[in-house]
C-alpha atoms as a PDB file:
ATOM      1  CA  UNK A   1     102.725  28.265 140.899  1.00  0.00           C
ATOM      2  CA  UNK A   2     105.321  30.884 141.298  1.00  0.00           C
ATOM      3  CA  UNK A   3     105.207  34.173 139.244  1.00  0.00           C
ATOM      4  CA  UNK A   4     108.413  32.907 137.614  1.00  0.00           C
ATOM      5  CA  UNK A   5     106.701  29.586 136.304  1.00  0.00           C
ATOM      6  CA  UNK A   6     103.786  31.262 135.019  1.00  0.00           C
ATOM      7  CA  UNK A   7     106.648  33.811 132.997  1.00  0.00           C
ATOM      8  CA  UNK A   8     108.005  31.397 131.575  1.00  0.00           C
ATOM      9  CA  UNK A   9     104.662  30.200 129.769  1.00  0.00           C
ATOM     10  CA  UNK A  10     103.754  33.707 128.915  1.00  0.00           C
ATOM     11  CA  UNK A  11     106.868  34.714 127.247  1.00  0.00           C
ATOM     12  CA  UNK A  12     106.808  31.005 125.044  1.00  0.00           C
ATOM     13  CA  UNK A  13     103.141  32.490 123.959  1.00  0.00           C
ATOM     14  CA  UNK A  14     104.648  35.951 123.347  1.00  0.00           C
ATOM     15  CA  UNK A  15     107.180  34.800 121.155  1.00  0.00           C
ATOM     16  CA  UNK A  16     105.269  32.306 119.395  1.00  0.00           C
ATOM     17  CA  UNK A  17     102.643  35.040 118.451  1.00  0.00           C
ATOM     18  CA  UNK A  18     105.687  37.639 117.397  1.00  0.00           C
ATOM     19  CA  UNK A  19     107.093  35.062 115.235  1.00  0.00           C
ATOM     20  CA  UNK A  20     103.350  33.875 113.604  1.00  0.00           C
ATOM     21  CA  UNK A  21     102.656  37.607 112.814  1.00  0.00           C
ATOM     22  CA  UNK A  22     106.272  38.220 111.431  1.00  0.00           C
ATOM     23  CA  UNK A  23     105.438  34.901 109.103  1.00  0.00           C
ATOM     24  CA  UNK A  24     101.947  35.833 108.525  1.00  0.00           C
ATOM     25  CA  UNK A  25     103.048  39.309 107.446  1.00  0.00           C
ATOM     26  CA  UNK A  26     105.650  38.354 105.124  1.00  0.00           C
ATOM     27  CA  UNK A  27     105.295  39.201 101.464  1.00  0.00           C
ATOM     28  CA  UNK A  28     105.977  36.070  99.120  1.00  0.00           C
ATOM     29  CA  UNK A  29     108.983  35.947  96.814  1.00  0.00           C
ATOM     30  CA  UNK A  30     106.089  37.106  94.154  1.00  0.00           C
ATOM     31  CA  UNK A  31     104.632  39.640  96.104  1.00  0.00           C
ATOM     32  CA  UNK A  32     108.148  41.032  96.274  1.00  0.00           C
ATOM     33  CA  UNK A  33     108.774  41.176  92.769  1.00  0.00           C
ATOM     34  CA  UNK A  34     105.381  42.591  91.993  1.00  0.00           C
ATOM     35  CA  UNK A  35     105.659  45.783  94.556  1.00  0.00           C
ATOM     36  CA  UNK A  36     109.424  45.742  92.890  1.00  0.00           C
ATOM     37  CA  UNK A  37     108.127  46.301  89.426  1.00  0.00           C
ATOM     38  CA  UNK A  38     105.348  48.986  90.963  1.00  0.00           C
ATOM     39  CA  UNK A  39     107.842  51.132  92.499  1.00  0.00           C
ATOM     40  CA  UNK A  40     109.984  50.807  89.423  1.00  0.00           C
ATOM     41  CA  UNK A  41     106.966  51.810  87.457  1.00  0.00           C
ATOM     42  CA  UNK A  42     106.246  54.589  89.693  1.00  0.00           C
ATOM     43  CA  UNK A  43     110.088  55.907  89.299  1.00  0.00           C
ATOM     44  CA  UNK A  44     109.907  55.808  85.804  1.00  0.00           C
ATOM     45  CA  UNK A  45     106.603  57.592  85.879  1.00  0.00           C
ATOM     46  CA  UNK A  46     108.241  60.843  87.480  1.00  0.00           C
ATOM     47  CA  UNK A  47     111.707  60.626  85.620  1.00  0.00           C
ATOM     48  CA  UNK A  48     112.221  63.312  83.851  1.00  0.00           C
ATOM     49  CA  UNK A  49     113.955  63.574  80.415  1.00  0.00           C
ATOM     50  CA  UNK A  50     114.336  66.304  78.016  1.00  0.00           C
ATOM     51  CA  UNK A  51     116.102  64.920  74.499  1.00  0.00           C
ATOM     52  CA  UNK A  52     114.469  63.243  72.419  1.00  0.00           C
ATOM     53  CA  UNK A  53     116.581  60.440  72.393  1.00  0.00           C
ATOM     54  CA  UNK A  54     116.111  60.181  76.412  1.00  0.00           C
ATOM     55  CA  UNK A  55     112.394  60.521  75.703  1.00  0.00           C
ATOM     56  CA  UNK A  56     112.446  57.295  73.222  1.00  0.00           C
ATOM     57  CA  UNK A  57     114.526  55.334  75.844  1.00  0.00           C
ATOM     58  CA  UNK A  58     112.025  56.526  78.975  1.00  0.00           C
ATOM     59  CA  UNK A  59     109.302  55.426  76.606  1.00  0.00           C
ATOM     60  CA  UNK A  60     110.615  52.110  76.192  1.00  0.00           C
ATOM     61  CA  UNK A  61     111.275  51.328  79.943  1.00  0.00           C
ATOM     62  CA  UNK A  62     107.817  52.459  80.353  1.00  0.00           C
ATOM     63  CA  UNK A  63     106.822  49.781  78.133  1.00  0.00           C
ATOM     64  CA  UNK A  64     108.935  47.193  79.295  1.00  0.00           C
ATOM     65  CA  UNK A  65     106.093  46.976  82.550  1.00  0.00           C
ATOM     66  CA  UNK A  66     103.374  45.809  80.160  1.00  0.00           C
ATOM     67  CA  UNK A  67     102.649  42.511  78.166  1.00  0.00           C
ATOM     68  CA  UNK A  68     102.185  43.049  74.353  1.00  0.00           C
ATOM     69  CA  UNK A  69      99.040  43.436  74.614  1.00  0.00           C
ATOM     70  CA  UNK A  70      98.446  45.667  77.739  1.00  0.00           C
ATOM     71  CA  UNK A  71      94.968  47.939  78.091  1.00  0.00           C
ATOM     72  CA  UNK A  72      94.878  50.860  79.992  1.00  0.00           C
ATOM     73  CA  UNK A  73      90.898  51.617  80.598  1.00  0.00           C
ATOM     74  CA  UNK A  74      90.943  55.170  82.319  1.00  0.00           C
ATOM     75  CA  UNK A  75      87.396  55.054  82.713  1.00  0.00           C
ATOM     76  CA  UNK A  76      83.955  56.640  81.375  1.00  0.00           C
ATOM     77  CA  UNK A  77      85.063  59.683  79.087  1.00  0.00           C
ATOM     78  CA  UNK A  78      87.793  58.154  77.918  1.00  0.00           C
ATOM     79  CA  UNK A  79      88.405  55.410  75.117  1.00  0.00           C
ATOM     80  CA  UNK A  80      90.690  52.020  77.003  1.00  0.00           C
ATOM     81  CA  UNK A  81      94.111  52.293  75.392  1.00  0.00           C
ATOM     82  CA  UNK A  82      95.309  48.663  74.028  1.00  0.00           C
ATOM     83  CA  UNK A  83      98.801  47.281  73.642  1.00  0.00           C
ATOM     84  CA  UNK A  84     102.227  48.424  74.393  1.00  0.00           C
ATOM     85  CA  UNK A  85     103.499  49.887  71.365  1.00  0.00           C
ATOM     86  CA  UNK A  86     100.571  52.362  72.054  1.00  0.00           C
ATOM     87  CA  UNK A  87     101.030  53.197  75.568  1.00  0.00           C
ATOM     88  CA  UNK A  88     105.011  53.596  74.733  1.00  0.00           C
ATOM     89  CA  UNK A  89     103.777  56.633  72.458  1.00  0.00           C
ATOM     90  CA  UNK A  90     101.768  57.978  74.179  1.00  0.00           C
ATOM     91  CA  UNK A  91     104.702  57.969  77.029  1.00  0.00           C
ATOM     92  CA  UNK A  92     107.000  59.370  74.566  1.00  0.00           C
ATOM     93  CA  UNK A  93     103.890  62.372  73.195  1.00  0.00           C
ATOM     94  CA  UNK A  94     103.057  63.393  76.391  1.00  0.00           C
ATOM     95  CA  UNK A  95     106.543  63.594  78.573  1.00  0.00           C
ATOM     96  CA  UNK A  96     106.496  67.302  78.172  1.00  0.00           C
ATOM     97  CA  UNK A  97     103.170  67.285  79.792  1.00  0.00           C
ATOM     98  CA  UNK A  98     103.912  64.824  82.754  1.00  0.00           C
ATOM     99  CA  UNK A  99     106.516  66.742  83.704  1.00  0.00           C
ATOM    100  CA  UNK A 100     104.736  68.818  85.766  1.00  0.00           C
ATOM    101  CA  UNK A 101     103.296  65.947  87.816  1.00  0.00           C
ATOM    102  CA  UNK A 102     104.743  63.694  90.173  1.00  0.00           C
ATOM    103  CA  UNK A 103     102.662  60.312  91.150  1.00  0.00           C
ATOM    104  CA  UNK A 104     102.768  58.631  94.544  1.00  0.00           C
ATOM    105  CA  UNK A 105     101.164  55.068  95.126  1.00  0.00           C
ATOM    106  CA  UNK A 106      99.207  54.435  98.114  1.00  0.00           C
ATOM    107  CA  UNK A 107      97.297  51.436  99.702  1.00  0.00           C
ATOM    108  CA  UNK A 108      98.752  48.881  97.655  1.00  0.00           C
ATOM    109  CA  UNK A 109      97.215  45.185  98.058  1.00  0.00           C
ATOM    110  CA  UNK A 110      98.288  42.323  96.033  1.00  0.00           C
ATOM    111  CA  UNK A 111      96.269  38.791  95.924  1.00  0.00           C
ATOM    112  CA  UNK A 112      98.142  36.124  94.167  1.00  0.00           C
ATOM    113  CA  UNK A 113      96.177  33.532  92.078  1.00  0.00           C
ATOM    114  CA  UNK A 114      96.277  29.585  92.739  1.00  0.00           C
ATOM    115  CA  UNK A 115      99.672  29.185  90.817  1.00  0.00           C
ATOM    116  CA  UNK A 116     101.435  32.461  90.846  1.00  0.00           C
ATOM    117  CA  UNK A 117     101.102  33.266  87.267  1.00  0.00           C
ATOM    118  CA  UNK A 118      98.556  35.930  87.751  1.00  0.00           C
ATOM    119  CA  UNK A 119      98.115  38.647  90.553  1.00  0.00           C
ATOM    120  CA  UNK A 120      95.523  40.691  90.803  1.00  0.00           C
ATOM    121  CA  UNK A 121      96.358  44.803  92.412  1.00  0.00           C
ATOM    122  CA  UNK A 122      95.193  46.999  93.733  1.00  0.00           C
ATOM    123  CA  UNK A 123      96.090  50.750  94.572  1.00  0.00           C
ATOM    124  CA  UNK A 124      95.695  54.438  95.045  1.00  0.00           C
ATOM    125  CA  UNK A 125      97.562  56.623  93.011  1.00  0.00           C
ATOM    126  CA  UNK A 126      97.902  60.519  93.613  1.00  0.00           C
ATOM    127  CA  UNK A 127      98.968  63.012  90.851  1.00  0.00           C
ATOM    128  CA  UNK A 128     100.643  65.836  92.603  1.00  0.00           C
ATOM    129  CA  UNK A 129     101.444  68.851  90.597  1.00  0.00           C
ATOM    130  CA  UNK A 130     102.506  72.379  91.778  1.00  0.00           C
ATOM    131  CA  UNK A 131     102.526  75.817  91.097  1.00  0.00           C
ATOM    132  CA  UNK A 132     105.393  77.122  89.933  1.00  0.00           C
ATOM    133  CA  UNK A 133     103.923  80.499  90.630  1.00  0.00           C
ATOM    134  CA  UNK A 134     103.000  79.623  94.209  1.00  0.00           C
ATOM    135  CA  UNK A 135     104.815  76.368  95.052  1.00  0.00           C
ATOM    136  CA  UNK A 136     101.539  75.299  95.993  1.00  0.00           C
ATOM    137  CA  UNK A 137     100.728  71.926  95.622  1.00  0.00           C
ATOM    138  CA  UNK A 138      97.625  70.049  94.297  1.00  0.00           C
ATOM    139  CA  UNK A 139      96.126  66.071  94.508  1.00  0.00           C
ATOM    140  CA  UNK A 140      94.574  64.232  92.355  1.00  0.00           C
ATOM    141  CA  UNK A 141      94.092  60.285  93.834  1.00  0.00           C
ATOM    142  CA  UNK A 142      92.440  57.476  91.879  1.00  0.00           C
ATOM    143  CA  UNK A 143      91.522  54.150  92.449  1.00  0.00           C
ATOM    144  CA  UNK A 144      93.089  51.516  89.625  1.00  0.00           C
ATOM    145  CA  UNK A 145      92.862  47.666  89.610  1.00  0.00           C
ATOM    146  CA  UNK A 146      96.117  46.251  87.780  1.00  0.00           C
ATOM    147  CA  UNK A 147      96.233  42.262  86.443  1.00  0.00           C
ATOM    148  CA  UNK A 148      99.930  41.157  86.621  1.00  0.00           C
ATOM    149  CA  UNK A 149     101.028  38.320  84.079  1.00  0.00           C
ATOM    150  CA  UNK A 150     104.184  36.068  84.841  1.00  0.00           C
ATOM    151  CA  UNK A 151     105.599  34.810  81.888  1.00  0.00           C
ATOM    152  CA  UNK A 152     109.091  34.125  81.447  1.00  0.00           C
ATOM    153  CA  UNK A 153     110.004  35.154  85.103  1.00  0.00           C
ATOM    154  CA  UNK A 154     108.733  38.372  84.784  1.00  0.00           C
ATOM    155  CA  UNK A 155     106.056  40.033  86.245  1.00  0.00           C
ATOM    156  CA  UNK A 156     104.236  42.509  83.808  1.00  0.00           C
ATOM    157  CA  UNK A 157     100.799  44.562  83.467  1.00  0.00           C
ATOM    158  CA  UNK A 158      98.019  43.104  81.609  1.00  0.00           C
ATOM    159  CA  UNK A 159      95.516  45.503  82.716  1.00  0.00           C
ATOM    160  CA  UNK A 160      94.596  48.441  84.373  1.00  0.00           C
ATOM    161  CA  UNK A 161      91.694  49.464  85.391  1.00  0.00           C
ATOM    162  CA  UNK A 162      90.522  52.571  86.830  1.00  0.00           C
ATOM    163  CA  UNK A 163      87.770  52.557  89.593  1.00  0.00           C
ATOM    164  CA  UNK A 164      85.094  54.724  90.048  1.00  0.00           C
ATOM    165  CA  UNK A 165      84.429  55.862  93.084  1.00  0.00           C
ATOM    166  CA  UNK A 166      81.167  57.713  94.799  1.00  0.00           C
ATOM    167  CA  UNK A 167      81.628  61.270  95.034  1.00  0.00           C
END
């Protein structure tokens, strides 16, 4: 065989492993939507209003990411926080507060359940605040588990769960 017929052969292969890997590594239409919503949550995390009328609305969005009856378990120390109308208070209470912090997510893996209703996520998020004084800035990363629900077409946080990790 000539160098030329055993190209040809080679570059089929080449191609055909390019094109597996491209299909392999493609996130599902669900997927998709989930890492949407994420960032969206993440972007409404570090908005930043000041009115109280901006607050309300901020709150709300916030909300909108969770099912009804959403828990938020922050782990030992502190008691789990159960269902939206709760979380979209404490969003509203503590805006002052947040403003200081900006999140980033990290190491995001999603596993779809048999039947796409249900995905379970996981994640690293980082609370990065800085000095004013300084300008310098300081992390704060934690491990969380999120359930996502699908019900009506949208996908929405039934749970999250924060991980501890060893020290």
């Amino acid at each position: 065989m000539t160098a030329r017929q055993l190209a040809k052969p080679a570059v089929v292969l080449l191609i055909a492993i390019v094109a597996f890997a491209v299909w392999r590594g493609r996130a599902s239409g669900d997927e998709r939507a989930i890492r949407d919503r994420i960032e969206a949550l993440r972007s409404e995390i570090n908005a930043i209003t000041t009115d109280g009328l901006g607050k309300a609305a901020r709150a709300a969005k916030i909300g909108s990411f969770f099912t009804e009856d959403g828990t938020v378990e922050l782990g030992e120390g502190s008691p789990p926080i159960h269902g939206r109308d709760t979380l979209m208070g404490m969003a509203a209470r503590l805006q002052p507060r947040t403003a200081a912090f900006r999140m980033d997510l990290d190491d995001i893996g999603v596993e779809l359940a048999p039947g796409a209703t249900t995905a379970d996520v996981t994640l690293t998020a980082s609370f990065i605040r800085r000095s004013m004084s300084t300008g310098e800035e300081s992390r704060d990363a934690r491990e969380y588990v999120l359930i996502f629900v699908k019900a009506d077409g949208t996908w929405r946080i039934s749970k999250i769960t924060a991980i501890d990790t060893l020290h």
